[in-house]
Protein backbone atom coordinates (compact mmCIF):
# COMPACT_ATOMS: atom_id res chain seq x y z
CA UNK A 1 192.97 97.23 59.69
CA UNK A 2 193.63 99.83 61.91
CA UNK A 3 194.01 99.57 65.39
CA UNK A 4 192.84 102.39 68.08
CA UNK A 5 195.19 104.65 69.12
CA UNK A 6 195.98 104.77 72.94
CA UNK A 7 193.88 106.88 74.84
CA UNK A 8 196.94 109.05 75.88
CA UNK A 9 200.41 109.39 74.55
CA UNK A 10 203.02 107.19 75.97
CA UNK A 11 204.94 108.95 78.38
CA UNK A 12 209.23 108.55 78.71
CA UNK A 13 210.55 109.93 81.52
CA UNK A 14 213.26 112.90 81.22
CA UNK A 15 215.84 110.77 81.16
CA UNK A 16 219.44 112.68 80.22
CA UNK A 17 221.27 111.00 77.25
CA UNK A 18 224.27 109.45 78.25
CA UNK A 19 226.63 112.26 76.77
CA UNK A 20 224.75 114.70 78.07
CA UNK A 21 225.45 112.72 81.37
CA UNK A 22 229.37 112.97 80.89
CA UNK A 23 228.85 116.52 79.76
CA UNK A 24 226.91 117.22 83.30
CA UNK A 25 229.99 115.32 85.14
CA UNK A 26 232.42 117.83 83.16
CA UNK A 27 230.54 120.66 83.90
CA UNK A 28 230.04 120.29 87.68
CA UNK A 29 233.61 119.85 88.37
CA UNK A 30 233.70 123.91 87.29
CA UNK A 31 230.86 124.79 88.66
CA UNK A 32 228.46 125.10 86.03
CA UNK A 33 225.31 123.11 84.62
CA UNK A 34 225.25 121.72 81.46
CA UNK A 35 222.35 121.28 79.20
CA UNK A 36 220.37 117.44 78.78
CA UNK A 37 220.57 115.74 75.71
CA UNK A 38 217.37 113.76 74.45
CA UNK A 39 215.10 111.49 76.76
CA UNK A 40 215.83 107.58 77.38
CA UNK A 41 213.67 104.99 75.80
CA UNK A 42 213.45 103.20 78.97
CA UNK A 43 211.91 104.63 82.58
CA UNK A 44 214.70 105.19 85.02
CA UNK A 45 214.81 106.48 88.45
CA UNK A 46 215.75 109.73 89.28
CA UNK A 47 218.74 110.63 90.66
CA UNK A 48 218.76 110.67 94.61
CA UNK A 49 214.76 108.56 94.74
CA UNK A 50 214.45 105.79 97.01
CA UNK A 51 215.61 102.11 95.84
CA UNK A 52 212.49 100.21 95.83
CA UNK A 53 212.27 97.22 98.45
CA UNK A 54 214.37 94.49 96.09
CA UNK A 55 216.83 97.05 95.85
CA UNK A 56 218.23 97.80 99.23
CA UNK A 57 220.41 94.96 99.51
CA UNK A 58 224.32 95.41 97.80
CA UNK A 59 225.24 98.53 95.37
CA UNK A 60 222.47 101.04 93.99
CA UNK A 61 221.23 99.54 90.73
CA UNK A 62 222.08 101.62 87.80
CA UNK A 63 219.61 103.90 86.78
CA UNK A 64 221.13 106.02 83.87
CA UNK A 65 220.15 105.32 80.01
CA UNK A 66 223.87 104.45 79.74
CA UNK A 67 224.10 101.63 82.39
CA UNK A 68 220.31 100.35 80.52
CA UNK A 69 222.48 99.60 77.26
CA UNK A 70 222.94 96.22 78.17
CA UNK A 71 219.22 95.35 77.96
CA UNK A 72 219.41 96.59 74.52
CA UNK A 73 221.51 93.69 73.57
CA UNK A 74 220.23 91.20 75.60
CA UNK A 75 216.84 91.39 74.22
CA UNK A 76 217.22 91.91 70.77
CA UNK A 77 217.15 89.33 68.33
CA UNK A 78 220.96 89.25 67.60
CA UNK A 79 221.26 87.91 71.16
CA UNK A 80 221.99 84.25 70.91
CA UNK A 81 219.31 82.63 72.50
CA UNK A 82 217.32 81.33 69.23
CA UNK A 83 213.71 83.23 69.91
CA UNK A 84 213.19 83.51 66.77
CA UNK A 85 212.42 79.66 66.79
CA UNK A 86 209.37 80.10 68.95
CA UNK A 87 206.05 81.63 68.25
CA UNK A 88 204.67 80.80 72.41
CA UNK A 89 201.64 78.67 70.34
CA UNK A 90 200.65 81.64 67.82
CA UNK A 91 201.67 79.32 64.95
CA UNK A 92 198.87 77.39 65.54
CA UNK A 93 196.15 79.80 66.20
CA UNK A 94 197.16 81.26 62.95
CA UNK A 95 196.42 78.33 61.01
CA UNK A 96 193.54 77.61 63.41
CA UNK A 97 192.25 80.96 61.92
CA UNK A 98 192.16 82.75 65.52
CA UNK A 99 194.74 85.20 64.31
CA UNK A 100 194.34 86.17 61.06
CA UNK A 101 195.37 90.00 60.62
CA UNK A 102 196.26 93.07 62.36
CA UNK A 103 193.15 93.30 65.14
CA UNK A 104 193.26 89.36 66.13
CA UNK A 105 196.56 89.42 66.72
CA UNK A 106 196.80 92.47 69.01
CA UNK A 107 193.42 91.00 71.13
CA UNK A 108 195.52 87.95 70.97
CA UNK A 109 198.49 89.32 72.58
CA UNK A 110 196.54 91.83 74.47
CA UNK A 111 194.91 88.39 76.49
CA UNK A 112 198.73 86.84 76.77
CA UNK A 113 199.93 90.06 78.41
CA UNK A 114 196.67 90.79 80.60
CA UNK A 115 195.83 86.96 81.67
CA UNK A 116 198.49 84.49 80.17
CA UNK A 117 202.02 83.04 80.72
CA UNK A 118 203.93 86.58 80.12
CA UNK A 119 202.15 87.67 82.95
CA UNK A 120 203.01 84.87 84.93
CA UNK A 121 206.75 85.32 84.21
CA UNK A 122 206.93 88.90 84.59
CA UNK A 123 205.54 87.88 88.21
CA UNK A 124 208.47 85.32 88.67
CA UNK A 125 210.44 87.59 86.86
CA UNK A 126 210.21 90.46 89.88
CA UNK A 127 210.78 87.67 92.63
CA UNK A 128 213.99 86.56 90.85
CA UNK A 129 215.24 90.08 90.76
CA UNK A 130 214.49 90.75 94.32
CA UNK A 131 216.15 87.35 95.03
CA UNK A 132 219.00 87.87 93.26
CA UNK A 133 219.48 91.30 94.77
CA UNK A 134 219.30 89.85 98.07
CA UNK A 135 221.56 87.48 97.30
CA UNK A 136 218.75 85.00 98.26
CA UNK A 137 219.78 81.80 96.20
CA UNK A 138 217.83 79.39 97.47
CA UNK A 139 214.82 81.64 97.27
CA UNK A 140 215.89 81.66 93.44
CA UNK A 141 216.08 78.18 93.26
CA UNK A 142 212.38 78.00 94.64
CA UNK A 143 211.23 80.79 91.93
CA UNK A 144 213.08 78.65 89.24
CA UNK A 145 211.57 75.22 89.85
CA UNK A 146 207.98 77.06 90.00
CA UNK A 147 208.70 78.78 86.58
CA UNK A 148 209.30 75.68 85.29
CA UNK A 149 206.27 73.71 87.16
CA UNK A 150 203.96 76.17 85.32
CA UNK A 151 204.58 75.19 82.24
CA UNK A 152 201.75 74.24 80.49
CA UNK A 153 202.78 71.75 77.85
CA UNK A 154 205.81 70.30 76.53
CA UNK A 155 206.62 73.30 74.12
CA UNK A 156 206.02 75.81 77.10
CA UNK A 157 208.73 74.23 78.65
CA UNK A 158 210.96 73.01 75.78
CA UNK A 159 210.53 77.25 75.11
CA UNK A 160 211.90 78.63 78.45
CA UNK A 161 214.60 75.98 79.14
CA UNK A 162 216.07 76.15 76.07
CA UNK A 163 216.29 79.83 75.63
CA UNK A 164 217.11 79.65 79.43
CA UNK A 165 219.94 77.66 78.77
CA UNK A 166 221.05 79.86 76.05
CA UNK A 167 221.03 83.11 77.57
CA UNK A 168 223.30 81.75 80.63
CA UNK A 169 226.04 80.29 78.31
CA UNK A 170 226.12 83.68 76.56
CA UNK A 171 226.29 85.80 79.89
CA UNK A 172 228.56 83.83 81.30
CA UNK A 173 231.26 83.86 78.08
CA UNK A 174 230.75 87.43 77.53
CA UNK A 175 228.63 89.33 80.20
CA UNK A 176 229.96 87.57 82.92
CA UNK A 177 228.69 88.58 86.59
CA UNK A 178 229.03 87.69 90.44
CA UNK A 179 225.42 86.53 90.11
CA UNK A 180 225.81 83.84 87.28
CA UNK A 181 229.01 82.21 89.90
CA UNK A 182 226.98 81.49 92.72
CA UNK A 183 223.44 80.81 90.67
CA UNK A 184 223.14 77.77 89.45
CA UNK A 185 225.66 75.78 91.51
CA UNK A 186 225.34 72.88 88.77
CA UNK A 187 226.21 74.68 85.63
CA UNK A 188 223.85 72.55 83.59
CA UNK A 189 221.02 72.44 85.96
CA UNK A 190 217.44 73.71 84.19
CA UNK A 191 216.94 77.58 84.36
CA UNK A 192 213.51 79.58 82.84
CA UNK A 193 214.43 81.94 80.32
CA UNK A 194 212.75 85.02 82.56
CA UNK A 195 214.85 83.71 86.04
CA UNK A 196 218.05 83.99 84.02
CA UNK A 197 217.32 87.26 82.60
CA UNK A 198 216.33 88.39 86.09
CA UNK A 199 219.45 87.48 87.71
CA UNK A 200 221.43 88.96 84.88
CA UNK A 201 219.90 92.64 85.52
CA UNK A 202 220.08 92.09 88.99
CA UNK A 203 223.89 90.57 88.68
CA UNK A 204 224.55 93.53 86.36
CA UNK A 205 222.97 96.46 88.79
CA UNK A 206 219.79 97.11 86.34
CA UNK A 207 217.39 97.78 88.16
CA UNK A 208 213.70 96.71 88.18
CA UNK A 209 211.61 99.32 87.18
CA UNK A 210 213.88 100.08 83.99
CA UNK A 211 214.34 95.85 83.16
CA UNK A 212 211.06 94.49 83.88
CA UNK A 213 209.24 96.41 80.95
CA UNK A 214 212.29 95.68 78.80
CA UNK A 215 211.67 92.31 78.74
CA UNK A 216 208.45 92.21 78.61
CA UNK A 217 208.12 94.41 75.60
CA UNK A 218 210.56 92.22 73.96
CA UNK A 219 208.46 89.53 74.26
CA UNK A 220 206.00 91.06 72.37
CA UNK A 221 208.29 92.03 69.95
CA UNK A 222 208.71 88.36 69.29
CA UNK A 223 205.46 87.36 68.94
CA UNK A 224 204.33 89.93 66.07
CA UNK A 225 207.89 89.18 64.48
CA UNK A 226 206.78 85.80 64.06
CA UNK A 227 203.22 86.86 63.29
CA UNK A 228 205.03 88.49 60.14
CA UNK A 229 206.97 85.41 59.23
CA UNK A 230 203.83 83.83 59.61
CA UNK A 231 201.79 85.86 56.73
CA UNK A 232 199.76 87.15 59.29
CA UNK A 233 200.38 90.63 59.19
CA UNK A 234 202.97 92.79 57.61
CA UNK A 235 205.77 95.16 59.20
CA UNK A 236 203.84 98.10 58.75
CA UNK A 237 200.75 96.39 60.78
CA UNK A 238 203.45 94.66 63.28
CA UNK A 239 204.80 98.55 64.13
CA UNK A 240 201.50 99.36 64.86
CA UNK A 241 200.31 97.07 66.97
CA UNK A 242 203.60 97.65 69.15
CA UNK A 243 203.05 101.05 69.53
CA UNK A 244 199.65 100.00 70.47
CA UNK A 245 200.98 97.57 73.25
CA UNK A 246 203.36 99.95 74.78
CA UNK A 247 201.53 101.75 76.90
CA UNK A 248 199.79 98.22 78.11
CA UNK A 249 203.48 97.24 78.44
CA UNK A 250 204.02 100.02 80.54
CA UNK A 251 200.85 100.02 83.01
CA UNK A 252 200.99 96.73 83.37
CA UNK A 253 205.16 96.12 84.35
CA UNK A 254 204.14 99.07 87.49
CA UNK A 255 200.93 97.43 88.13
CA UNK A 256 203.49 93.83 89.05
CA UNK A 257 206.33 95.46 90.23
CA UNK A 258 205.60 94.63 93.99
CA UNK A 259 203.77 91.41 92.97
CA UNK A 260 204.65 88.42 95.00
CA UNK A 261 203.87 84.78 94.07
CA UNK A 262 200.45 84.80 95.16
CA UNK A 263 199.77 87.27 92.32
CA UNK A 264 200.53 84.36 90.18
CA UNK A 265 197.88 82.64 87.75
CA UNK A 266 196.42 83.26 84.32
CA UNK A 267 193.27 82.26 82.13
CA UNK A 268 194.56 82.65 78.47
CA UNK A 269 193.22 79.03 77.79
CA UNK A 270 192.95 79.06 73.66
CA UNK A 271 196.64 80.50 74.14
CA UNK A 272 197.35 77.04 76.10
CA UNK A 273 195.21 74.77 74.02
CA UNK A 274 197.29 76.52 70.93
CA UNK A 275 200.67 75.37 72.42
CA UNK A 276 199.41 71.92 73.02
CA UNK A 277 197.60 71.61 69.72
CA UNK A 278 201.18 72.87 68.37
CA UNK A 279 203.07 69.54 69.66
CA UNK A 280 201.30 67.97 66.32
CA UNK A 281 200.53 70.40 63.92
CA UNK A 282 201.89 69.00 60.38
CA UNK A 283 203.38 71.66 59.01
CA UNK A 284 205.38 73.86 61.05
CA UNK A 285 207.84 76.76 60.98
CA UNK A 286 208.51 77.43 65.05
CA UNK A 287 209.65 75.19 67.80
CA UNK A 288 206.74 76.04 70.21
C-alpha cells in the first residue's frame, strides 16, 4: 500500500564531505578556497554557531560529517548490542492483527515516536547528554534510575538494560572515553540503553543536534527491520515507510532538543498492552 509522501522534501544541511574538509584545510594554508564535496546525512552545526546550552561545558563537540562517523557504527546493526532480538512489543500486535502491512505499521510507529516510550527516551536521552557534558554524574545517575523506573513491563526493561549493558562493554573495549571512567562507578551497575548512548556522544564530543536524531532514527530502523522478519511487510515497503518517518524523525528530535524532564510522559497504551501481552505470547521470535 502506498504511503503519502511528505508534504515537503527532507532537507540535509550543506554539510562539506569530509575530504572536501581536508581539501579546505590544504587549501587555506595557500591562500585559496577549495570546492565542497557532497552534503552529510546527518544535521551539523555550522562552523563558528553558538554551542547550544548542554554544550558549553569542556571542548566544542564535533560538528563535521567526519567526527559523526562514529554514530554510524554505533547504531547500526553490526554493533554488538543484540537489537535485533527485540521488536519494543510489535511482535505481538502483529499477531494481534494491529499491524498487518505497510500503513498499520507506519501509524503504529508514527504513535511510538509522537506519544510512546521513544519519545520518552529521546527526552532522557537530551538530559543525559547535557549531564554528561557537564560532567554532572550524579545528575546522570538521577536520569538513569528514571529511565529505568519508566519502564512499563518486564520486557521494556529486560530491552534497555540489556542492550544498555551491551553497548557499555563494547565502548569501553573499543571506543573507550573519559566519560565511560567516571560513569558508572560500579562497572556492573544497571544503565538504559539511551543513557549509555548519550554519554558515549557526549564522552566522544558528538554533539546533540547531530546524535539525538541518529538514534532515534535508528530506532525506527529496528522496528520495521523486525516488521520484515515478521512477514509484515517487505524491504521495499520497510524503505518506504523510513523515508516516510524521516522528516517526523527530524521535526520531532528539534522539537525535544531543549526538553527537560517535565516534558516527559506518553499515551501509546496498545503499544504498552503489546509489550505486556508479549511476556506470554506462545510462539515467539523477539525478546521483547
Amino acid at each position: 500500500m502506498q504511503l503519502k509522501s511528505p508534504e515537503r522534501p527532507i532537507e540535509v544541511s550543506p554539510t562539506p564531505h569530509p575530504e572536501a574538509l581536508f581539501a579546505q584545510q590544504r587549501a587555506s594554508k595557500d591562500g585559496r578556497q577549495a570546492p565542497l564535496g557532497p552534503p552529510s546525512s546527518f544535521e551539523t552545526r555550522p562552523a563558528g554557531a553558538p554551542q547550544d546550552e548542554g554544550d558549553r561545558s569542556g571542548s566544542e563537540p564535533d560538528a563535521s560529517a567526519a567526527g559523526s562517523l562514529p554514530l554510524l557504527l554505533w547504531l547500526s546493526p553490526a554493533f554488538p548490542v543484540g537489537s535485533y532480538a527485540y521488536s519494543h512489543g510489535l511482535e505481538w500486535a502483529v499477531e494481534a492483527g494491529d499491524v498487518r502491512d505497510a500503513k498499520t505499521l507506519a501509524a503504529w510507529l508514527e504513535d511510538l515516536l509522537s506519544h510512546g516510550a521513544p519519545r520518552s527516551d529521546a527526552v532522557l536521552f537530551c538530559r543525559a547528554h547535557r549531564a554528561a557534558r557537564a560532567n554532572e554524574w550524579r545528575a546522570l545517575d538521577a536520569i538513569n534510575d528514571l529511565a529505568i523506573a519508566l519502564c512499563g513491563s518486564a520486557e521494556r526493561r529486560l530491552e534497555t538494560l540489556a542492550q544498555g549493558a551491551a553497548f557499555r562493554a563494547a565502548m569501553r573495549a573499543a571506543w573507550a572515553c573519559e566519560a565511560f571512567a567516571h560513569w558508572p562507578q560500579a562497572p556492573d551497575a544497571p544503565v538504559a540503553y539511551p543513557v549509555a548512548v548519550a554519554l558515549a556522544t557526549a564522552g566522544h564530543g558528538l554533539s546533540l543536534k547531530a546524535s539525538l536524531p541518529a538514534y532515534m532514527l535508528a530506532f525506527q530502523a529496528n522496528l520495521v527491520s523486525a516488521a520484515i522478519r515478521l512477514g509484515a511487510i517487505g524491504q521495499t515497503d520497510g524503505q518506504r515507510i523510513l523515508a516516510h518517518l524521516t522528516p517526523l524523525v527530524r521535526r520531532q528530535a528539534e522539537a525535544l532538543e531543549n526538553a527537560s524532564l517535565d516534558d516527559l510522559g506518553g499515551c501509546a497504551l496498545r503499544a504498552d498492552i503489546a509489550a505486556m501481552r508479549h511476556e506470554t505470547q506462545y510462539s515467539r521470535l523477539f525478546r521483547s
